[in-house]
C-alpha atoms as a PDB file:
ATOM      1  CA  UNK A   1    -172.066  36.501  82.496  1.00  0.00           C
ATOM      2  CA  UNK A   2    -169.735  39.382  82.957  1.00  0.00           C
ATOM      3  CA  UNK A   3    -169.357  42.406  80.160  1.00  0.00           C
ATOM      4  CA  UNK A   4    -167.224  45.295  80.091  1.00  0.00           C
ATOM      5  CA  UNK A   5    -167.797  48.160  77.278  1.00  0.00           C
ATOM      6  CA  UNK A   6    -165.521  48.476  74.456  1.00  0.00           C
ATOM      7  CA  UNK A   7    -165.236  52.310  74.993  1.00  0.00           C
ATOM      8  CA  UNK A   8    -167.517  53.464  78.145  1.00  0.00           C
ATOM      9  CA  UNK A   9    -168.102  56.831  77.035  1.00  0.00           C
ATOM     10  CA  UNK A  10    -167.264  58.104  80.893  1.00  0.00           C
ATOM     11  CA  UNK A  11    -164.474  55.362  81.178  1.00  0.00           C
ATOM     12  CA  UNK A  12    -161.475  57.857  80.469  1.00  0.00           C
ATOM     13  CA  UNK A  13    -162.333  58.806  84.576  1.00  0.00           C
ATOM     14  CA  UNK A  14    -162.327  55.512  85.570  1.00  0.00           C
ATOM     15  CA  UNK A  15    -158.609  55.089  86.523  1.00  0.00           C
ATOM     16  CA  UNK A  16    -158.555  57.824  88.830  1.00  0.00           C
ATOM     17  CA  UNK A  17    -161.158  59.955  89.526  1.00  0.00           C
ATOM     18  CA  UNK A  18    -158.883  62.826  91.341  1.00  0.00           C
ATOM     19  CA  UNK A  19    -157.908  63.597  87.172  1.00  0.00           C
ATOM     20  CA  UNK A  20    -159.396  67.042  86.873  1.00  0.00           C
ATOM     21  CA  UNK A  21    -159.101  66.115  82.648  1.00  0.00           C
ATOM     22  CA  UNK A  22    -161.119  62.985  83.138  1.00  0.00           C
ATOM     23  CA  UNK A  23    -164.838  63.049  82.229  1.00  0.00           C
ATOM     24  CA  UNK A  24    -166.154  61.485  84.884  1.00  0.00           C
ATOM     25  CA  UNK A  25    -165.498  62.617  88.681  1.00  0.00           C
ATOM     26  CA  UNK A  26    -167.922  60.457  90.517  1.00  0.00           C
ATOM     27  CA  UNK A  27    -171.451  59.265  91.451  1.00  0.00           C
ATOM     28  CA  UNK A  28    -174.018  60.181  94.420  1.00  0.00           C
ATOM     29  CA  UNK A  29    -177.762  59.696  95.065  1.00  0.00           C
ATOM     30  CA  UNK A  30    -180.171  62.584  94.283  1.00  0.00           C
ATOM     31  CA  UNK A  31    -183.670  63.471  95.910  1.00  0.00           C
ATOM     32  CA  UNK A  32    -185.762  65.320  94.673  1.00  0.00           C
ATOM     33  CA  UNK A  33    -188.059  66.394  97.563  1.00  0.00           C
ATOM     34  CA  UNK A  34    -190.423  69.225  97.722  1.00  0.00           C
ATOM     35  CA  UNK A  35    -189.528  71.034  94.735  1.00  0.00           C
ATOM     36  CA  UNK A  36    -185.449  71.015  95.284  1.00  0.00           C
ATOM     37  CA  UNK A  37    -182.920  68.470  94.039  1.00  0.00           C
ATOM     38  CA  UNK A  38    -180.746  67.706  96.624  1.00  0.00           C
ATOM     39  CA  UNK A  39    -177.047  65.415  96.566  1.00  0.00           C
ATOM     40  CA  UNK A  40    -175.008  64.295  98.859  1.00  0.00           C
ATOM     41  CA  UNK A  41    -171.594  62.714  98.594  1.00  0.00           C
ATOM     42  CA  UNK A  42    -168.068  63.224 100.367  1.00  0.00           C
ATOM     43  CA  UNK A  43    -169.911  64.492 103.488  1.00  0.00           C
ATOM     44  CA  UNK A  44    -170.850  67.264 101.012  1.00  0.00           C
ATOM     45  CA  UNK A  45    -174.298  68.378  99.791  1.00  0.00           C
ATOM     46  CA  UNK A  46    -175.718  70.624  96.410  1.00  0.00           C
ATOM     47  CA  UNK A  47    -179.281  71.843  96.197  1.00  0.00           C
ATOM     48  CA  UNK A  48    -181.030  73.474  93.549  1.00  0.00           C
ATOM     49  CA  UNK A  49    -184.631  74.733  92.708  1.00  0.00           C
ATOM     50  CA  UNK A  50    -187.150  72.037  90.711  1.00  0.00           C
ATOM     51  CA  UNK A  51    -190.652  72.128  89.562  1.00  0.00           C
ATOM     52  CA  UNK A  52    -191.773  69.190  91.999  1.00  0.00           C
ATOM     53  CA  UNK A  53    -193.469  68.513  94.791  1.00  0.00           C
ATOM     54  CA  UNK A  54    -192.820  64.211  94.988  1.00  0.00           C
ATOM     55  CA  UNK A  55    -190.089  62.804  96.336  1.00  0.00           C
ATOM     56  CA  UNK A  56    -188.047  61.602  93.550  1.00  0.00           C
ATOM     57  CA  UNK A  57    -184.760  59.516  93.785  1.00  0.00           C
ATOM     58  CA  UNK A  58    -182.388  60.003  90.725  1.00  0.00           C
ATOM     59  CA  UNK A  59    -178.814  58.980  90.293  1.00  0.00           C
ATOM     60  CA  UNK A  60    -176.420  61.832  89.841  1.00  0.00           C
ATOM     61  CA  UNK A  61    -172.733  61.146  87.656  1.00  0.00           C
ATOM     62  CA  UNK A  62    -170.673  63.936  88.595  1.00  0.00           C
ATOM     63  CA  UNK A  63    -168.653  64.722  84.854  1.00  0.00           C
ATOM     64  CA  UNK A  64    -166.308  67.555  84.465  1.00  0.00           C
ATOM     65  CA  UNK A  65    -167.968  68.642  81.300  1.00  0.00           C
ATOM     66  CA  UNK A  66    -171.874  67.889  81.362  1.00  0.00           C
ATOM     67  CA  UNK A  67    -172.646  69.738  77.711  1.00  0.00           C
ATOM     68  CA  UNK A  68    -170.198  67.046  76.414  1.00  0.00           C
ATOM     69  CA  UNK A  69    -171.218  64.342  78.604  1.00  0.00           C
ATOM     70  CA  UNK A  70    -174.665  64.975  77.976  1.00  0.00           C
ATOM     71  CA  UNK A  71    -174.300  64.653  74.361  1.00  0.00           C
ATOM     72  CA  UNK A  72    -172.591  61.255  74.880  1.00  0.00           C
ATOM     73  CA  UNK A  73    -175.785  60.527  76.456  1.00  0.00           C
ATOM     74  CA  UNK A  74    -178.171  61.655  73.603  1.00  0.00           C
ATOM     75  CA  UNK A  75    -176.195  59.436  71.421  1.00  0.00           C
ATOM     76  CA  UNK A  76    -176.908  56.249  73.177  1.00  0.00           C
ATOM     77  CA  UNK A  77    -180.552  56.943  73.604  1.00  0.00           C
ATOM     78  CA  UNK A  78    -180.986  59.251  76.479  1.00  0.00           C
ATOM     79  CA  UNK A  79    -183.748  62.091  76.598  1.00  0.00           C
ATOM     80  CA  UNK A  80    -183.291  65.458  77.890  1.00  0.00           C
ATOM     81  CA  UNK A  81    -185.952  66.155  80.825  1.00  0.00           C
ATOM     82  CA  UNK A  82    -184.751  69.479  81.652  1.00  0.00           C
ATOM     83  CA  UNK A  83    -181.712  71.464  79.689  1.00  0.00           C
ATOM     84  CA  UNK A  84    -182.508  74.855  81.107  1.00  0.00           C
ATOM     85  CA  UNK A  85    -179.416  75.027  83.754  1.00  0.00           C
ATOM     86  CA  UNK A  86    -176.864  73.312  81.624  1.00  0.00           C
ATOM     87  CA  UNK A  87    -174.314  76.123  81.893  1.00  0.00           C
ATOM     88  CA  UNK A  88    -174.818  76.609  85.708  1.00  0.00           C
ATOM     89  CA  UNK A  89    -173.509  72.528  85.729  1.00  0.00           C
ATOM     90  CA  UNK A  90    -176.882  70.362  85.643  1.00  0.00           C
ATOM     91  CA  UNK A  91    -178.475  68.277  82.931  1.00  0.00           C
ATOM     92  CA  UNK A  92    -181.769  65.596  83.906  1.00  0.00           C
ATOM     93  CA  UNK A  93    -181.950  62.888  81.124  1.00  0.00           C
ATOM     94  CA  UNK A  94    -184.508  59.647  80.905  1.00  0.00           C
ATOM     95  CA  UNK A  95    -182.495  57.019  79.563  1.00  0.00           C
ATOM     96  CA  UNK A  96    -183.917  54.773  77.098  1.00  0.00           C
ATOM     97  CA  UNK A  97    -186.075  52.326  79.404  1.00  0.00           C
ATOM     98  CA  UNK A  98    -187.163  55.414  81.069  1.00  0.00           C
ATOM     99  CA  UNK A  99    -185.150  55.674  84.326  1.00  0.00           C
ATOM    100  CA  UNK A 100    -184.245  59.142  84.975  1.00  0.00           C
ATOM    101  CA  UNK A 101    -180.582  61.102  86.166  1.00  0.00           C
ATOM    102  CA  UNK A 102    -178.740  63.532  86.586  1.00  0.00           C
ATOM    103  CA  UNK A 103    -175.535  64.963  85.352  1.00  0.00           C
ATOM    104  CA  UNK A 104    -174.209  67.670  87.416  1.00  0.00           C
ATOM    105  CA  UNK A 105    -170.920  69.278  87.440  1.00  0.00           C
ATOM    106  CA  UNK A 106    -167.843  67.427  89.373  1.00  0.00           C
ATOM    107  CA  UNK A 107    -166.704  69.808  92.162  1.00  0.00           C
ATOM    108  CA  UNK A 108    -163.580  67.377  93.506  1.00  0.00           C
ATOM    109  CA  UNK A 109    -165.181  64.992  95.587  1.00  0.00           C
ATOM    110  CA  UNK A 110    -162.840  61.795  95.791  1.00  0.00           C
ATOM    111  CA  UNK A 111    -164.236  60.277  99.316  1.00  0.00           C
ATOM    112  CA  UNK A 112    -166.340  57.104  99.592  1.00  0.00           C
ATOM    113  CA  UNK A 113    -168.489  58.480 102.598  1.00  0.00           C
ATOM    114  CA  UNK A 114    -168.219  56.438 105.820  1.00  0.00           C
ATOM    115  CA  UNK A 115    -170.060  53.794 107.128  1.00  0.00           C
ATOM    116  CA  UNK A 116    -173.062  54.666 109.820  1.00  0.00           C
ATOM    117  CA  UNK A 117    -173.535  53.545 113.067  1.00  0.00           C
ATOM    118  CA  UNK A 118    -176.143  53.075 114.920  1.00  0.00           C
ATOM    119  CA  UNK A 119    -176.973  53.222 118.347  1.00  0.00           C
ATOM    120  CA  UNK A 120    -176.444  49.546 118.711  1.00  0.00           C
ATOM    121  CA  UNK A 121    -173.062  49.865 116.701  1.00  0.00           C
ATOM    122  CA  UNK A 122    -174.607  48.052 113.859  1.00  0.00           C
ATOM    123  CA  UNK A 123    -172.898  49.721 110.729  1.00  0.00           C
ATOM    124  CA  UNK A 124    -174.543  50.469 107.432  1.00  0.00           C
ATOM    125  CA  UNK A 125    -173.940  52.571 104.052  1.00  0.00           C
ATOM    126  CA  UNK A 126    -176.000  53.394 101.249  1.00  0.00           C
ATOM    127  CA  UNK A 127    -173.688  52.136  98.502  1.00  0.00           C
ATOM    128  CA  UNK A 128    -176.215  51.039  96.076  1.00  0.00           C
ATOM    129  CA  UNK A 129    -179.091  51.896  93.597  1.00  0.00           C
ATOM    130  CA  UNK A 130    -181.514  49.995  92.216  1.00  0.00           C
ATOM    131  CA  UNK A 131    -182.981  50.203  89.023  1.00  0.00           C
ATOM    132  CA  UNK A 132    -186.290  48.492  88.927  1.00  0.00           C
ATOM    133  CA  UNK A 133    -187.328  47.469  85.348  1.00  0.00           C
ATOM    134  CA  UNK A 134    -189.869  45.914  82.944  1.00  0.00           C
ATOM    135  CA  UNK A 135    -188.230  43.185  81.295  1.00  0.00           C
ATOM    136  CA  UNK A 136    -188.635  44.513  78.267  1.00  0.00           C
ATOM    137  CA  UNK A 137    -186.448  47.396  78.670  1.00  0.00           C
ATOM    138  CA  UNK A 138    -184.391  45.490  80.616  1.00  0.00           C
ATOM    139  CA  UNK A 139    -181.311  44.171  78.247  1.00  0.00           C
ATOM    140  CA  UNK A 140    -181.432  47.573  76.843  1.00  0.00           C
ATOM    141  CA  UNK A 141    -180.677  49.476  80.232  1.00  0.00           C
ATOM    142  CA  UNK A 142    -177.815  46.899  80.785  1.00  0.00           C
ATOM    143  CA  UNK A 143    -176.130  47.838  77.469  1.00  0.00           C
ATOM    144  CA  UNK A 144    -177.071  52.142  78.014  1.00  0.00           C
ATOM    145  CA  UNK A 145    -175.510  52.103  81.507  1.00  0.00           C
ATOM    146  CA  UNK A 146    -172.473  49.671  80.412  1.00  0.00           C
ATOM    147  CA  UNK A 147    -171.917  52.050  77.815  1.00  0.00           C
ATOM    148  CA  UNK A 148    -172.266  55.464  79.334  1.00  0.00           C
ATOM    149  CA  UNK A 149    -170.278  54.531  82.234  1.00  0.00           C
ATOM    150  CA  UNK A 150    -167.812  52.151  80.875  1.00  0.00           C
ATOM    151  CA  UNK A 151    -168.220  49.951  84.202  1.00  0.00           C
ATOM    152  CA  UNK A 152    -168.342  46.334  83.893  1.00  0.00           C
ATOM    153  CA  UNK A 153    -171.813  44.594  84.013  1.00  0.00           C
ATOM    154  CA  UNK A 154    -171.904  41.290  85.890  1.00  0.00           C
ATOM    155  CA  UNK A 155    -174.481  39.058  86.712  1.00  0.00           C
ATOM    156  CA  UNK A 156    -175.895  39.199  89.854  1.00  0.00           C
ATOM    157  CA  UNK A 157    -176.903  36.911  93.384  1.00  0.00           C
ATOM    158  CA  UNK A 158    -180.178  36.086  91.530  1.00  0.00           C
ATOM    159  CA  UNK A 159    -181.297  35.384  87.722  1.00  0.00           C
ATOM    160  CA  UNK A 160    -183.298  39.044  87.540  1.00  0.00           C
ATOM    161  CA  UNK A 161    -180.284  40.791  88.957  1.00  0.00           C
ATOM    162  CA  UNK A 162    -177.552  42.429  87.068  1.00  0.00           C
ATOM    163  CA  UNK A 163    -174.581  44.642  88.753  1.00  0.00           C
ATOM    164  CA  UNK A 164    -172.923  47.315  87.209  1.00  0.00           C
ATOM    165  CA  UNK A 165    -169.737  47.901  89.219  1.00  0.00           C
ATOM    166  CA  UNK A 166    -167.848  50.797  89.514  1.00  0.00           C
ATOM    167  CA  UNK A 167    -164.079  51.132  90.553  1.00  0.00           C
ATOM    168  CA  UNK A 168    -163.512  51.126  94.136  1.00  0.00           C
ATOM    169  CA  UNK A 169    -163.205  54.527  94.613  1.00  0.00           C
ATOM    170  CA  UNK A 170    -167.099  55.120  94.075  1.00  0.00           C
ATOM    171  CA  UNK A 171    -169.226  55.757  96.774  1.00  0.00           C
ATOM    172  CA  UNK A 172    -172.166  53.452  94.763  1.00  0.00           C
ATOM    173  CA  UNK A 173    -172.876  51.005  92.537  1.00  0.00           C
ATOM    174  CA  UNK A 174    -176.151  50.160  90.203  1.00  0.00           C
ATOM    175  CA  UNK A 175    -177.946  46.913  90.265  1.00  0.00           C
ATOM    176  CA  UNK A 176    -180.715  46.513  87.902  1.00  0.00           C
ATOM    177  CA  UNK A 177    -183.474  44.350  89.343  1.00  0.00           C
ATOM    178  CA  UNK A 178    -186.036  42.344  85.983  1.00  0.00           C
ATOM    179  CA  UNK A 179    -189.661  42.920  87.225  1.00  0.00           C
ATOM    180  CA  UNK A 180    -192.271  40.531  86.423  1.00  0.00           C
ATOM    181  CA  UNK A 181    -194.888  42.591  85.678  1.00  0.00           C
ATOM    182  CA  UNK A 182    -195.202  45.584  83.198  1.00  0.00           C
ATOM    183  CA  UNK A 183    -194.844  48.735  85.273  1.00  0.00           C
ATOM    184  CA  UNK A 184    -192.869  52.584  84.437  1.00  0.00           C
ATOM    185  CA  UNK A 185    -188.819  51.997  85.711  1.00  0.00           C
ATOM    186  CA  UNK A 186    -187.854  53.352  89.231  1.00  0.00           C
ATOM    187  CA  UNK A 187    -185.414  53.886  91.675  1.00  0.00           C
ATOM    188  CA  UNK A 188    -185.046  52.614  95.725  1.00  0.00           C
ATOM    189  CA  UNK A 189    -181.537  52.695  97.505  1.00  0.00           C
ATOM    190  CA  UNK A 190    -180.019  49.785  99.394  1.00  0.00           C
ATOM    191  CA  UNK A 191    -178.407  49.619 102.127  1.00  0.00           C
ATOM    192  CA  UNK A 192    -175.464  46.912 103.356  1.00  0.00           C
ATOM    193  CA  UNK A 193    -175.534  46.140 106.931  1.00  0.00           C
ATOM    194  CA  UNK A 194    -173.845  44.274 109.074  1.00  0.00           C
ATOM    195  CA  UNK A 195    -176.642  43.370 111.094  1.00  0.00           C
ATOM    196  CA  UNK A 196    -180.150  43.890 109.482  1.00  0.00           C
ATOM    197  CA  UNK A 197    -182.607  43.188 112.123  1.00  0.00           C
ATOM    198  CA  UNK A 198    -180.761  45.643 114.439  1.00  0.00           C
ATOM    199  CA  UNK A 199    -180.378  48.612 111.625  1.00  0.00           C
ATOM    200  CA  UNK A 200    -184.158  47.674 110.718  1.00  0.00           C
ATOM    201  CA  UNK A 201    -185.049  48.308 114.596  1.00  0.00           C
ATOM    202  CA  UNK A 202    -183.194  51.643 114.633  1.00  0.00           C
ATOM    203  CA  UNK A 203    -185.089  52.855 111.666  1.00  0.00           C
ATOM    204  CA  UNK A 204    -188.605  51.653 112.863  1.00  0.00           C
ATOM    205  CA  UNK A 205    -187.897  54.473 115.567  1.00  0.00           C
ATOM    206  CA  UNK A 206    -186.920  56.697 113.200  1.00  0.00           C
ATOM    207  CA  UNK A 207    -190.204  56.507 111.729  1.00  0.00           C
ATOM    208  CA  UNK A 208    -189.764  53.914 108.914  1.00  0.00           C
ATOM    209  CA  UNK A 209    -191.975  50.586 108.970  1.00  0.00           C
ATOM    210  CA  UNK A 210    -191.292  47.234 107.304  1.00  0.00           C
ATOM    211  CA  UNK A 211    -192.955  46.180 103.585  1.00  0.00           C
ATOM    212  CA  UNK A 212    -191.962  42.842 103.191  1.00  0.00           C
ATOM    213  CA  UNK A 213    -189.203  40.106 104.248  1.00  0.00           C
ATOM    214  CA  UNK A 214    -186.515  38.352 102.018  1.00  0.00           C
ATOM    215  CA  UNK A 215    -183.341  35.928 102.362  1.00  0.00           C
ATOM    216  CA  UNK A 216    -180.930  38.743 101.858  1.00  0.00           C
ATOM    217  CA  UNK A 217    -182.890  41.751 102.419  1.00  0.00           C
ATOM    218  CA  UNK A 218    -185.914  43.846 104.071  1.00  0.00           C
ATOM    219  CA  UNK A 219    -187.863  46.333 101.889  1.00  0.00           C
ATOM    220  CA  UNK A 220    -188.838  49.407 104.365  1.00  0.00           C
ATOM    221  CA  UNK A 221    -190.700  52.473 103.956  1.00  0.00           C
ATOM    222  CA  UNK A 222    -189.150  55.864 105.100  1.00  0.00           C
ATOM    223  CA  UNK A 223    -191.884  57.921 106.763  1.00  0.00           C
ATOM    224  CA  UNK A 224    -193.138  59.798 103.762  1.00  0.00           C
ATOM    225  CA  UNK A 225    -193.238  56.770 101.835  1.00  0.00           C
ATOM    226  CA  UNK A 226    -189.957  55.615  99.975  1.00  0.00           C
ATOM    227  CA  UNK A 227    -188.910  52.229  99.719  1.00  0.00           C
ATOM    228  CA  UNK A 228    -185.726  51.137 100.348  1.00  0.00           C
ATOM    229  CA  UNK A 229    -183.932  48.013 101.009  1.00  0.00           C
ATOM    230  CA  UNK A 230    -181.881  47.108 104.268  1.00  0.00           C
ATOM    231  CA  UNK A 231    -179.275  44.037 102.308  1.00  0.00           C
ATOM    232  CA  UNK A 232    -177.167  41.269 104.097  1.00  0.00           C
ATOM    233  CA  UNK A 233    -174.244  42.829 101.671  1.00  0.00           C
ATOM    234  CA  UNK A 234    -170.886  43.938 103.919  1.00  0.00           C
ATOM    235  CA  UNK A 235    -170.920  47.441 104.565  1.00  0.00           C
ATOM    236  CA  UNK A 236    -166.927  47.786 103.660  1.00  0.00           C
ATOM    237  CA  UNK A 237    -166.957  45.596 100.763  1.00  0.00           C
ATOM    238  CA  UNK A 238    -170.303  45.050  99.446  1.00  0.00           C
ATOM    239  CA  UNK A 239    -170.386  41.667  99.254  1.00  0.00           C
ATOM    240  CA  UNK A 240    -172.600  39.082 100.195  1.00  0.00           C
ATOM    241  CA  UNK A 241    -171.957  38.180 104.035  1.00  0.00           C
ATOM    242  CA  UNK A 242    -171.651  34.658 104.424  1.00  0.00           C
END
């Protein structure tokens, strides 16, 4: 199955996100970690202060107006979290299965960020989030995050998986992931790479450690205790290798 909104509410963007009078200037992954949100995309990172002390991971749409944007938002069923720095360019919203974001102010990043080597020369790039969810949120999330980002929503390598990919130019896309059992919605980052085993042996000394082994993928746990998944997707194009 493959769907594509009627009127993505941040679609006007999509075409090219280098229009300053588009809505929608890109997309980047956000940790919150210690009490301060942090982003990074185009080799370029924000912070600002939060009342937290977990480490959190959000997904941040860069918009060039967030009041409006986040209004759009409200109207399909978002939540505000916290409104408090809307003018200095920030907004945190729960959508309607309960997976929270951000939507901060676009500042002109156009750059997919490149691939990383490591010091075997296997490459990888965090160029997707995953949106774990209860199944019965889960149709809902797939029409929120069709809508808000007017991106088309395919179905994914497995039965529980659905994609929603973004133009080319973004550095990311979503995949949301049907759970089995009953459980609030959260976020882990994935990683393509060309060469798991060898990217998996570079992070072990890094600190992470392995959770659990899979056809196309190995879930790991970053040393204060994030999972994340190492994929068998191409770094450059995010497909499936073969």
């Amino acid at each position: 199955m493959t769907t594509t909104a009627r009127s993505g509410l941040l679609s006007p963007a999509l075409a090219s996100i280098a229009r300053t009078s588009s809505l929608m200037g890109t997309v980047s992954v956000g940790f919150d970690v210690g009490g301060y949100h942090m982003s990074h995309v185009d080799r370029r990172s924000r912070s600002s202060r939060r009342n937290s002390s977990t480490q959190i991971l959000r997904l941040d749409l860069a918009v060039a107006d967030v009041t409006i944007a986040a209004a759009m938002a409200r109207d399909l069923g978002a939540t505000p979290l916290l409104e408090e720095e809307e003018e200095e360019g920030l907004v945190v919203l729960r959508s309607p299965g309960g997976q929270a974001f951000c939507l901060v102010s676009w500042c002109g990043e156009s750059r997919r960020p490149a691939v990383v080597a490591g010091p075997g020369g296997a490459i990888s790039r965090l160029d997707q989030l995953s949106f774990d969810l209860a199944a019965d949120v889960y149709d809902r999330e797939a029409r929120f995050w069709q809508e808000l980002t007017g991106w088309e929503v395919r179905d994914g390598s497995r039965p529980e998986f659905r994609v929603v990919k973004p133009p080319a130019t973004m550095p990311a896309r979503i995949l949301l992931q049907r759970l089995d059992e009953p459980r609030p919605a959260s976020t882990h980052p994935d990683l393509s790479c060309s060469d798991r085993e060898a990217v998996r042996a570079w992070h072990e000394s890094l600190g992470a450690a392995v959770v659990a082994r899979f056809p196309h993928w190995i879930t790991m746990r970053d040393p204060v205790g994030g999972t994340y998944c190492l994929t068998a997707r191409d770094p450059h194009t995010g497909g499936l290798a073969d």
